[in-house]
N, C-alpha and C. Protein backbone atom coordinates (compact mmCIF):
# COMPACT_ATOMS: atom_id res chain seq x y z
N UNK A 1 149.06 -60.57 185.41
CA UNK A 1 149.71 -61.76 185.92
C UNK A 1 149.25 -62.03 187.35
N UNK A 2 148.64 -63.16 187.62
CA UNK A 2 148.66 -63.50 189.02
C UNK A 2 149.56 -64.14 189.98
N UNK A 3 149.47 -63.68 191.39
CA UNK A 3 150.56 -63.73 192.36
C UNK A 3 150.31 -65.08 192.19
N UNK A 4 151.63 -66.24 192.71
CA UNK A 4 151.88 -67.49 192.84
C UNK A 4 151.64 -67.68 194.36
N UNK A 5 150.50 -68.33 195.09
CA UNK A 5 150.48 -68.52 196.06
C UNK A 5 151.35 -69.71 196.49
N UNK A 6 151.76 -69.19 197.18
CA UNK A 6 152.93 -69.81 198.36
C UNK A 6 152.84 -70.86 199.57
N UNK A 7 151.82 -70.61 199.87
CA UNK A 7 150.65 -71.40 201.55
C UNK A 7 151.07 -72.22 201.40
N UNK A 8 151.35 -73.29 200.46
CA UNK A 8 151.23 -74.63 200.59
C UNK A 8 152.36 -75.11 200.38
N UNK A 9 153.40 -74.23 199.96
CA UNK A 9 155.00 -74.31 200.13
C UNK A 9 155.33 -74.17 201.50
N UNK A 10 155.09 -73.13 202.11
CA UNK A 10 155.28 -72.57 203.33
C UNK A 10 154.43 -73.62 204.20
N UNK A 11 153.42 -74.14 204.49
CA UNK A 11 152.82 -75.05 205.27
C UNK A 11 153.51 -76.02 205.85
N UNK A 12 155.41 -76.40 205.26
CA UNK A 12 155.69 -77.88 205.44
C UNK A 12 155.37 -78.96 204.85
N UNK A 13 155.99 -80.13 204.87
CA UNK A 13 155.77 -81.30 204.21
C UNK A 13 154.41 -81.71 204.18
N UNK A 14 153.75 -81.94 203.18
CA UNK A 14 152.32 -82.58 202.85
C UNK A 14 152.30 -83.95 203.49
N UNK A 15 151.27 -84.61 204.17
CA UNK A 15 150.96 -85.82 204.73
C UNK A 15 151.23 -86.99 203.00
N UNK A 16 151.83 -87.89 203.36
CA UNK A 16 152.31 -88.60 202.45
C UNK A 16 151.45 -89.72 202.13
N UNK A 17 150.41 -89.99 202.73
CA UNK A 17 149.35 -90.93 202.84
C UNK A 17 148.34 -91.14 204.05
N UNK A 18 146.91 -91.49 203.71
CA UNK A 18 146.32 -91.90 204.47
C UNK A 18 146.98 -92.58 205.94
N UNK A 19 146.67 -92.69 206.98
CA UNK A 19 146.69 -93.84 207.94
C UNK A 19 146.63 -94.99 207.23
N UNK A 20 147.83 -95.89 207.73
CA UNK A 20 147.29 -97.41 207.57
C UNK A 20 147.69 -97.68 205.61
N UNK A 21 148.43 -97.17 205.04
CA UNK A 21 147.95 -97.25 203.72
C UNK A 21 150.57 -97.37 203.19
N UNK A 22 149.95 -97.90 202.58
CA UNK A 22 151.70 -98.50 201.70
C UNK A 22 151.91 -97.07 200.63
N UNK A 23 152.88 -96.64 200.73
CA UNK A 23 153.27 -95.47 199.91
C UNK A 23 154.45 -96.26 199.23
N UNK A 24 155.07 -95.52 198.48
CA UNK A 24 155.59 -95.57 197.20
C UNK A 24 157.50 -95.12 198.18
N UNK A 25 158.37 -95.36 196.97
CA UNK A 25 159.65 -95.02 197.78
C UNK A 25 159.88 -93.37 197.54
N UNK A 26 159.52 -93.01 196.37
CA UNK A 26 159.50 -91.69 195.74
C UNK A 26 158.84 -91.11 196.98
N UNK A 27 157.35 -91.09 197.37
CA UNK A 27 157.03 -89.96 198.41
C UNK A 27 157.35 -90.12 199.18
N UNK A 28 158.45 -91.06 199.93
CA UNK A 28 158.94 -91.57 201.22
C UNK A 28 160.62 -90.01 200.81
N UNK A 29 161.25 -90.59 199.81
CA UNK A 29 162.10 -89.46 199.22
C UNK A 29 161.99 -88.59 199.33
N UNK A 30 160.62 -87.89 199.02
CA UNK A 30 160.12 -86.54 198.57
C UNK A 30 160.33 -85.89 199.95
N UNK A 31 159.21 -86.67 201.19
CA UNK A 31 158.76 -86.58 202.52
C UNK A 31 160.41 -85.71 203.05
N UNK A 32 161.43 -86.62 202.98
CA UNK A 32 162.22 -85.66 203.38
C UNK A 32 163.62 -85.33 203.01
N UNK A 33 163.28 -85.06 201.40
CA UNK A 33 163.81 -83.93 200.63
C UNK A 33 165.07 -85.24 200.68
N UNK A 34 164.96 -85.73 200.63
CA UNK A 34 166.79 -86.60 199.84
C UNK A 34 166.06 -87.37 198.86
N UNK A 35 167.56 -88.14 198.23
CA UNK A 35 167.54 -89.10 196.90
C UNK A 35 166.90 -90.04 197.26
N UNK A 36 166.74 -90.52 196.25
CA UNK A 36 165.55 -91.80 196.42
C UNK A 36 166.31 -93.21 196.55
N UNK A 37 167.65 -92.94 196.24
CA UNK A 37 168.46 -93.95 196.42
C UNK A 37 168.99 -94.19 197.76
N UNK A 38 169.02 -92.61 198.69
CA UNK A 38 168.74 -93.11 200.36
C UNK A 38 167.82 -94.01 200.94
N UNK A 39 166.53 -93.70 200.31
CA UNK A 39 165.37 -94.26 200.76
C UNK A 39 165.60 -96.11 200.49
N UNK A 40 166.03 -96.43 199.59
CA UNK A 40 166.64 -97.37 199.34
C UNK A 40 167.52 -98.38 199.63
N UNK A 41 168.89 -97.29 200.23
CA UNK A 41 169.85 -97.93 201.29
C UNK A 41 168.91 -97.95 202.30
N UNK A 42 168.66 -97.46 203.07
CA UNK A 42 167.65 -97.77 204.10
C UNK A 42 167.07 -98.85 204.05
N UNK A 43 166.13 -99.13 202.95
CA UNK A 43 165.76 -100.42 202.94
C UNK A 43 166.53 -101.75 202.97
N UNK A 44 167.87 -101.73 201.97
CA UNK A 44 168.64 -102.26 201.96
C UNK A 44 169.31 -102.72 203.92
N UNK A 45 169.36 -102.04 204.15
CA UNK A 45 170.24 -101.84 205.36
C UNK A 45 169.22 -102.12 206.49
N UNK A 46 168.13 -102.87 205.73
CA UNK A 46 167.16 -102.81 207.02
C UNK A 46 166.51 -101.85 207.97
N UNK A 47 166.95 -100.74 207.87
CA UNK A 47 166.44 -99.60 208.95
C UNK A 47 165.27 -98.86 208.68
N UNK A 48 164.52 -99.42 207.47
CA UNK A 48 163.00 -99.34 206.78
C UNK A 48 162.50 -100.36 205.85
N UNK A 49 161.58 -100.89 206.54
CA UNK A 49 161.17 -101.76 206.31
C UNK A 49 159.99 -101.55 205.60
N UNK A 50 159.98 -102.50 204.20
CA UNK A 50 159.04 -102.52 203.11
C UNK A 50 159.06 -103.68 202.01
N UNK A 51 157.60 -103.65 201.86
CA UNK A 51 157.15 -104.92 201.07
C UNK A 51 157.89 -104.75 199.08
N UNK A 52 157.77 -106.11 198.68
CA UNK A 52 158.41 -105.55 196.91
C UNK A 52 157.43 -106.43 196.54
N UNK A 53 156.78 -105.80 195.30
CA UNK A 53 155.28 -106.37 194.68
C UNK A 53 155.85 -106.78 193.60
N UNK A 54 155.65 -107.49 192.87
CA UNK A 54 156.15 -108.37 191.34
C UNK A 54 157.27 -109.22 191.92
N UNK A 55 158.26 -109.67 190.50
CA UNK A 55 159.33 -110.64 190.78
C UNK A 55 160.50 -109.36 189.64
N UNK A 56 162.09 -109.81 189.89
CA UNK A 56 162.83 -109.03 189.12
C UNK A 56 163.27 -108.10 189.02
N UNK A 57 163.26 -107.68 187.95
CA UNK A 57 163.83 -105.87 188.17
C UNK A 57 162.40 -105.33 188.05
N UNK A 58 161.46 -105.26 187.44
CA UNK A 58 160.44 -104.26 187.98
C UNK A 58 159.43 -104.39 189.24
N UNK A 59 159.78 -105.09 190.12
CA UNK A 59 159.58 -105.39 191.34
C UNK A 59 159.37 -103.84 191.44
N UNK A 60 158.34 -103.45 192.73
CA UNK A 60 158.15 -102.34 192.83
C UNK A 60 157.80 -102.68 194.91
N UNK A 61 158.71 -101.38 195.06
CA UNK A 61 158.71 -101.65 196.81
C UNK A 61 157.96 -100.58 196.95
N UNK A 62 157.03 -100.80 198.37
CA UNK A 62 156.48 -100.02 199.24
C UNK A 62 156.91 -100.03 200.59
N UNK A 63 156.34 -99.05 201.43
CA UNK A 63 156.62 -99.14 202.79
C UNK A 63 155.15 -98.53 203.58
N UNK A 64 154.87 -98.68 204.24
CA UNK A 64 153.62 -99.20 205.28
C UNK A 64 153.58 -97.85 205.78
N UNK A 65 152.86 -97.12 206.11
CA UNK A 65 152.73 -95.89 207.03
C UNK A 65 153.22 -95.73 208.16
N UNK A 66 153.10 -96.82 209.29
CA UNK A 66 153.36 -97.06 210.96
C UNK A 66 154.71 -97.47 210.44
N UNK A 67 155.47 -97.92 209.19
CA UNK A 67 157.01 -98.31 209.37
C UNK A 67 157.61 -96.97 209.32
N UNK A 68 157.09 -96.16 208.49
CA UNK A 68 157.63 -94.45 207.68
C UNK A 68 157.60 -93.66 208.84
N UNK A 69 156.60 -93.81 209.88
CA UNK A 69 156.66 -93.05 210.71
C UNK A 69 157.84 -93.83 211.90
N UNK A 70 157.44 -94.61 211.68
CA UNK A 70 158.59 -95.69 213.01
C UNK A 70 160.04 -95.02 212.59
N UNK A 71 160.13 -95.25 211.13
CA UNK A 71 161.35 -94.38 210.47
C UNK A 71 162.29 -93.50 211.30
N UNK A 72 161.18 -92.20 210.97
CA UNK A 72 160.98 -90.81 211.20
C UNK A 72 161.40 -90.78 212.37
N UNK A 73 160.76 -91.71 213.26
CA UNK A 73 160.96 -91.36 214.68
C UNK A 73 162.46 -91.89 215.14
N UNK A 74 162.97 -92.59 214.73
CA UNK A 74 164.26 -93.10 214.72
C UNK A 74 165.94 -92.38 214.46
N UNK A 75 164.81 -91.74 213.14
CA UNK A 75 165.74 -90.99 212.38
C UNK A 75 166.21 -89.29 213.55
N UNK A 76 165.46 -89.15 214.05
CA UNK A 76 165.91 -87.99 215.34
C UNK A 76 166.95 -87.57 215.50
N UNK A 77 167.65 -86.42 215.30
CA UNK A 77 168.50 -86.44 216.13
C UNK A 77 168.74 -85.42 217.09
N UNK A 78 169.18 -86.63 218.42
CA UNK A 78 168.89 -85.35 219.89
C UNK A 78 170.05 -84.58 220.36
N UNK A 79 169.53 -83.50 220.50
CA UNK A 79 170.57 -82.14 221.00
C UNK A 79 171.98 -82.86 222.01
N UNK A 80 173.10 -82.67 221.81
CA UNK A 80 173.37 -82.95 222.80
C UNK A 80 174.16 -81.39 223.01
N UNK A 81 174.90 -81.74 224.46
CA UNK A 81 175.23 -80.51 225.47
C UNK A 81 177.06 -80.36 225.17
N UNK A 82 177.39 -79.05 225.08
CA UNK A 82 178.99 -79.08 224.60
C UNK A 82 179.59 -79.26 225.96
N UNK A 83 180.59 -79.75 225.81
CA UNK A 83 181.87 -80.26 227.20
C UNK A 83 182.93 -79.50 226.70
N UNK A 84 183.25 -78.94 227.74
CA UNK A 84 184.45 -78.47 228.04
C UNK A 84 185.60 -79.15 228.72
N UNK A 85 186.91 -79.09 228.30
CA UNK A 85 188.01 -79.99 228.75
C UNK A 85 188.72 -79.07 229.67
């Protein structure tokens, strides 16, 4: 039996697309590990912004690379310092 290499588990999240290039909502999901129906409210809610290709229900949305990362960078959240009363 051969060992199951691991490296590429352990490496962190895989780059989700080229520079410059429209990904899918699924690897936007995948990228960081929630439902795909977050990725969604988000869109909904405006706070990621992405194009929908067809008309209807099989309309199919993307989102832009520089928006996913604009995302990302948004999505932060910064340390703050405990207070004492």
């Amino acid at each position: 039996m051969e060992a199951m290499d691991t490296t590429a588990a352990l490496a962190g999240p895989k780059p989700i697309s080229r520079p410059g290039q429209y990904v899918r909502v699924k690897a936007v999901a995948e990228y960081f590990d929630v439902a795909v129906s977050t990725i969604y409210q988000a869109i909904e809610a405006g706070d990621l912004p992405a194009i929908a290709i067809g008309r209807g229900y099989k309309k199919a949305l993307r989102v832009h690379e520089d928006d996913f990362r604009a995302f990302e960078v948004r999505c932060r959240v910064q340390p703050t310092t405990a207070t004492t009363a």
